[in-house]
N, C-alpha and C. Protein backbone atom coordinates (compact mmCIF):
# COMPACT_ATOMS: atom_id res chain seq x y z
N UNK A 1 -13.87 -5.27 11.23
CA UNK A 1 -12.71 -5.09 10.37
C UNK A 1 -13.19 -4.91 8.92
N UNK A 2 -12.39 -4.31 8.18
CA UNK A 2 -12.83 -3.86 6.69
C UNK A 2 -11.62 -4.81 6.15
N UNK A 3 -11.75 -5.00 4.69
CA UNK A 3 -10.52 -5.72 3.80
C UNK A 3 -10.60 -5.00 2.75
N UNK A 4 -8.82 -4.90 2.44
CA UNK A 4 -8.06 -3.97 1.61
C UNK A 4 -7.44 -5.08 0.37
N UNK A 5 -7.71 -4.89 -0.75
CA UNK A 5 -6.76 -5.69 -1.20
C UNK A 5 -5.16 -4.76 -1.96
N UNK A 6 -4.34 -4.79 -1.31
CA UNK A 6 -2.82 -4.27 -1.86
C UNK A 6 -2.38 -4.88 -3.08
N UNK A 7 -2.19 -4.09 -4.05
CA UNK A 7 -1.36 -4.66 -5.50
C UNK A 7 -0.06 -3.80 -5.26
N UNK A 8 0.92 -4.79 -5.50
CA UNK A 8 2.09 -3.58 -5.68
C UNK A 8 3.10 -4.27 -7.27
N UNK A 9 3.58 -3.03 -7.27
CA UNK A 9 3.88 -2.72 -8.42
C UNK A 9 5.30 -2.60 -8.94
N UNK A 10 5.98 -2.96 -10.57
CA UNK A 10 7.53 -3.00 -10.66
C UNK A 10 7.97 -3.71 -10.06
N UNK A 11 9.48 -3.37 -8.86
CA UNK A 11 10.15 -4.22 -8.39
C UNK A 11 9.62 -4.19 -6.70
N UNK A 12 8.18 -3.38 -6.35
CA UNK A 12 7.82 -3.84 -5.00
C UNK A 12 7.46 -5.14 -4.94
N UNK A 13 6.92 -5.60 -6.21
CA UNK A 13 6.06 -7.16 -6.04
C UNK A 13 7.55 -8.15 -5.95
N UNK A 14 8.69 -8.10 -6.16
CA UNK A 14 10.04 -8.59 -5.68
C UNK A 14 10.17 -8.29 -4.23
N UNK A 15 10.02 -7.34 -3.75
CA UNK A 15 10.16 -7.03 -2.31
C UNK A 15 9.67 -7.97 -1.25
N UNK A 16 8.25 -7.60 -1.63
CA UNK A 16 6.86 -8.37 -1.16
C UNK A 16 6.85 -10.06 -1.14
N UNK A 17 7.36 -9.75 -2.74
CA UNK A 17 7.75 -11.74 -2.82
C UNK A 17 6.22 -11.97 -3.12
N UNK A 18 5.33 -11.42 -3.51
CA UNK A 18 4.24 -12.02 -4.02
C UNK A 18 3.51 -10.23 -4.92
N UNK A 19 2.62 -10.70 -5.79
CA UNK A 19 1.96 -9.26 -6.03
C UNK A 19 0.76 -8.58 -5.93
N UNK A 20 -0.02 -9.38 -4.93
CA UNK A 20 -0.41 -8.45 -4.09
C UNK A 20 -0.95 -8.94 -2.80
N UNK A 21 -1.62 -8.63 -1.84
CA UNK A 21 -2.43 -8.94 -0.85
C UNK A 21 -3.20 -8.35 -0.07
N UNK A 22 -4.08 -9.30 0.72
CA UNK A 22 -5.64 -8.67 1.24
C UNK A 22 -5.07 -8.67 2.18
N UNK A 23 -5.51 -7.30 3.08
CA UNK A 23 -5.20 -7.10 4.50
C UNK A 23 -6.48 -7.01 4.75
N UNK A 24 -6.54 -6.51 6.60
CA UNK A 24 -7.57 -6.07 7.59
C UNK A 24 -7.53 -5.50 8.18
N UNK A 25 -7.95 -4.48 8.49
CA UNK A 25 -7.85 -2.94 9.21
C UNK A 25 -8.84 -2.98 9.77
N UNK A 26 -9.37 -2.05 11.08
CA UNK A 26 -10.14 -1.59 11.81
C UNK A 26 -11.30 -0.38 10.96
N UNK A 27 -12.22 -0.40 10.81
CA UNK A 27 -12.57 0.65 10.08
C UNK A 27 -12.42 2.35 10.68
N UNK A 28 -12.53 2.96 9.65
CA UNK A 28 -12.03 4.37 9.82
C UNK A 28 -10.25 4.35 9.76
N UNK A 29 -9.70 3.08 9.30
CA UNK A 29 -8.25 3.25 9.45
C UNK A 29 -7.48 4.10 8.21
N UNK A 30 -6.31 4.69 8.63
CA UNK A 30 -6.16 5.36 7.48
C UNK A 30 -5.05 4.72 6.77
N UNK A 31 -4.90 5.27 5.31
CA UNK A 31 -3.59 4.92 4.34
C UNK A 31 -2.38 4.73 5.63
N UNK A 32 -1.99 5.50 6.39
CA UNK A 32 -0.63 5.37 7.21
C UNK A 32 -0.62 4.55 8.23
N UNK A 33 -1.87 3.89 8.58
CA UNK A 33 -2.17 2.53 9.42
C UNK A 33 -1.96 1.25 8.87
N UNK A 34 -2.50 1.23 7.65
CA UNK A 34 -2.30 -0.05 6.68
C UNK A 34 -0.87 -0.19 6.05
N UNK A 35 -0.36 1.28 5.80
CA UNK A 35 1.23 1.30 5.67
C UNK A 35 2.25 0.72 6.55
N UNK A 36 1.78 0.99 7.65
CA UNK A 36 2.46 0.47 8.83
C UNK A 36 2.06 -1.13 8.80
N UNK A 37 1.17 -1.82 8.94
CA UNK A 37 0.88 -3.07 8.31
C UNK A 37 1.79 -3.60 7.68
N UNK A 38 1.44 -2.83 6.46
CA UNK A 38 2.33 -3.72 5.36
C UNK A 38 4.08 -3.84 5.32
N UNK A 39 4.57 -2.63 5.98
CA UNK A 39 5.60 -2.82 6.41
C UNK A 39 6.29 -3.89 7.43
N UNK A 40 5.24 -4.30 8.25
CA UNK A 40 5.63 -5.04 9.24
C UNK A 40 5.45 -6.94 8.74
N UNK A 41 4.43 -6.87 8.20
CA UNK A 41 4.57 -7.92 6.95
C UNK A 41 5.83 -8.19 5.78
N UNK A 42 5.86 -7.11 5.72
CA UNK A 42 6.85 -6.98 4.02
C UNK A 42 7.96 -6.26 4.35
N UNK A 43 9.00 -6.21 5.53
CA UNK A 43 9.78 -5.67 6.06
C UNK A 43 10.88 -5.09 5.16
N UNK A 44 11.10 -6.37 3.79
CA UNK A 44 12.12 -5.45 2.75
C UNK A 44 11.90 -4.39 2.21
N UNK A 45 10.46 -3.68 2.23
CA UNK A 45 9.63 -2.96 1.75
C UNK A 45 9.81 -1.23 2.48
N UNK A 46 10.55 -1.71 3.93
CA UNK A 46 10.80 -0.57 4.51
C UNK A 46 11.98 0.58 4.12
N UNK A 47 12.76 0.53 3.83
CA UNK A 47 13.73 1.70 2.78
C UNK A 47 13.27 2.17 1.86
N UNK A 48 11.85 1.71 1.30
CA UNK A 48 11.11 2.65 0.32
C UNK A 48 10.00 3.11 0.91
N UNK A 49 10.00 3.27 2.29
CA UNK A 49 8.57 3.88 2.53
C UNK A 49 8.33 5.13 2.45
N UNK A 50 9.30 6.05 2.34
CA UNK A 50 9.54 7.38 2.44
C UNK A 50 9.24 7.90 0.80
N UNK A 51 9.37 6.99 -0.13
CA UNK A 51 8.91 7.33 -1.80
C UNK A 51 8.49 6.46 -2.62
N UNK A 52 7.30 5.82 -1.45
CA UNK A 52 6.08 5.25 -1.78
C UNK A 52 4.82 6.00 -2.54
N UNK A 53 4.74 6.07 -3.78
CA UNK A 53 3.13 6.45 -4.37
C UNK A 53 2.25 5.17 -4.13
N UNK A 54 0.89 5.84 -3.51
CA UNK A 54 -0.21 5.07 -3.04
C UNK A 54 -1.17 5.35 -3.70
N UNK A 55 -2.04 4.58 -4.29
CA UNK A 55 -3.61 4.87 -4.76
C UNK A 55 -4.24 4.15 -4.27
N UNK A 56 -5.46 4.89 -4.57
CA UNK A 56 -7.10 3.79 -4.00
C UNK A 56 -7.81 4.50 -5.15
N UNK A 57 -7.91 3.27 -5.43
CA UNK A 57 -9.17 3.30 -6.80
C UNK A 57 -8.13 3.69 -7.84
N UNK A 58 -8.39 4.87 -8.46
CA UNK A 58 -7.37 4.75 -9.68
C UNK A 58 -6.70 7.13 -9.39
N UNK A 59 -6.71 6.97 -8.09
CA UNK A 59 -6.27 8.41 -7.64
C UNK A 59 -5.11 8.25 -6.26
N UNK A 60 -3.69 9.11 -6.91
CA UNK A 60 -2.96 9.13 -5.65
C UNK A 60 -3.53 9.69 -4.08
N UNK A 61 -3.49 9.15 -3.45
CA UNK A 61 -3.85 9.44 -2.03
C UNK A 61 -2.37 9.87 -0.80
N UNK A 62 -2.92 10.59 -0.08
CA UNK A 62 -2.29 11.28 1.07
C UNK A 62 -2.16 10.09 2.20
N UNK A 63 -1.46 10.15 2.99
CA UNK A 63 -1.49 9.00 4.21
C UNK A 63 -2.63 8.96 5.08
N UNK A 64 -3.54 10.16 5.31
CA UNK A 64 -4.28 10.47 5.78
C UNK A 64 -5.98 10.00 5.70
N UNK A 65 -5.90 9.60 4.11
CA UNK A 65 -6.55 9.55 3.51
C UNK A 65 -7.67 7.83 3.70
N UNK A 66 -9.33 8.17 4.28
CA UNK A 66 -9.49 7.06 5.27
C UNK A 66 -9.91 5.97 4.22
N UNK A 67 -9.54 4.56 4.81
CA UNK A 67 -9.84 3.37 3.96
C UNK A 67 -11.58 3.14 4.14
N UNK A 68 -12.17 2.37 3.31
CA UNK A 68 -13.39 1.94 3.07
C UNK A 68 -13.37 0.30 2.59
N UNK A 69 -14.13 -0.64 3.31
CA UNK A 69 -14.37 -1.71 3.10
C UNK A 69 -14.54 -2.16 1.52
N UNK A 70 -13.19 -2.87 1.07
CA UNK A 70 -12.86 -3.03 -0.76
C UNK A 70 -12.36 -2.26 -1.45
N UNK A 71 -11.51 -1.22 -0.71
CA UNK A 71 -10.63 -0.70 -1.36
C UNK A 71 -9.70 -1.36 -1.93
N UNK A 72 -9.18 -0.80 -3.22
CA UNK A 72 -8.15 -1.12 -4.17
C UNK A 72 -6.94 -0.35 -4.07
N UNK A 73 -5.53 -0.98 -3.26
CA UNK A 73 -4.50 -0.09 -2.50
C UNK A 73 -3.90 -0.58 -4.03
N UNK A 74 -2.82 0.47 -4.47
CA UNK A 74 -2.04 -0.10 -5.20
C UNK A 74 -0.57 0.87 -4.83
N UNK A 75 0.71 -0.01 -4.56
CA UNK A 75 1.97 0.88 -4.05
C UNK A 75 2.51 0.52 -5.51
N UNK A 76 3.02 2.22 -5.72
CA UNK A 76 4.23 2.37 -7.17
C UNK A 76 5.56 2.31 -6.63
N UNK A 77 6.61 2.12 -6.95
CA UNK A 77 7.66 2.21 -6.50
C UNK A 77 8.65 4.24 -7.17
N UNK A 78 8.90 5.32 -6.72
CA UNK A 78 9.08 6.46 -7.57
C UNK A 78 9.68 6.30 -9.02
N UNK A 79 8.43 7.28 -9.71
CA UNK A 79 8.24 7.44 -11.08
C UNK A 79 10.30 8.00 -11.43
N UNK A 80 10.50 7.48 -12.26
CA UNK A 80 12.05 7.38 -13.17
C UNK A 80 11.73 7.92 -14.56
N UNK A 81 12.36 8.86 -15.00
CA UNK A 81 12.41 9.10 -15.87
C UNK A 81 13.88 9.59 -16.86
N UNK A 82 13.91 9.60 -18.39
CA UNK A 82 15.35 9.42 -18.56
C UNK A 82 15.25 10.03 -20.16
C-alpha cells in the first residue's frame, strides 16, 4: 500500500468535518480510486464530486492520473467568481 495525504479546502474541510487526511491505496492506484475512497469515508462530500478540482503536488490532475507513495492530494471546492 502507498499513503496519500488529502487536504481539502474552503467549505470541503466542513464536509469532511476535519481538514485533511492520510489514506491508503494499492499502488499504481489512480486519482478516481482514491476519489471513490474518500467519498465513501466523507459521504457529505458526494454532491460535489462531479466539480471537484484535484491536485497533486501543486498541478491540477485528471482522474486518471496515477498516485505515488507521499503524494500531496489537495480537493478545491469550484472556483466562484463575481
Amino acid at each position: 500500500m502507498i499513503t496519500v495525504r488529502v487536504t481539502f479546502y474552503s467549505y470541503f474541510r466542513e464536509l469532511a468535518g476535519q481538514p485533511e487526511a492520510t489514506l491508503s491505496v494499492a499502488p499504481g492506484s489512480r486519482i478516481s480510486e482514491l476519489l471513490a475512497q474518500i467519498l465513501e469515508r466523507f459521504p457529505k462530500m458526494r454532491p460535489m464530486q462531479k466539480s471537484m478540482l484535484i491536485a497533486v503536488g501543486v498541478e491540477y490532475q485528471r482522474p486518471e492520473f496515477a498516485l505515488s507513495d507521499g503524494d500531496e492530494v489537495a480537493l478545491f471546492p469550484p472556483v466562484q467568481g463575481g
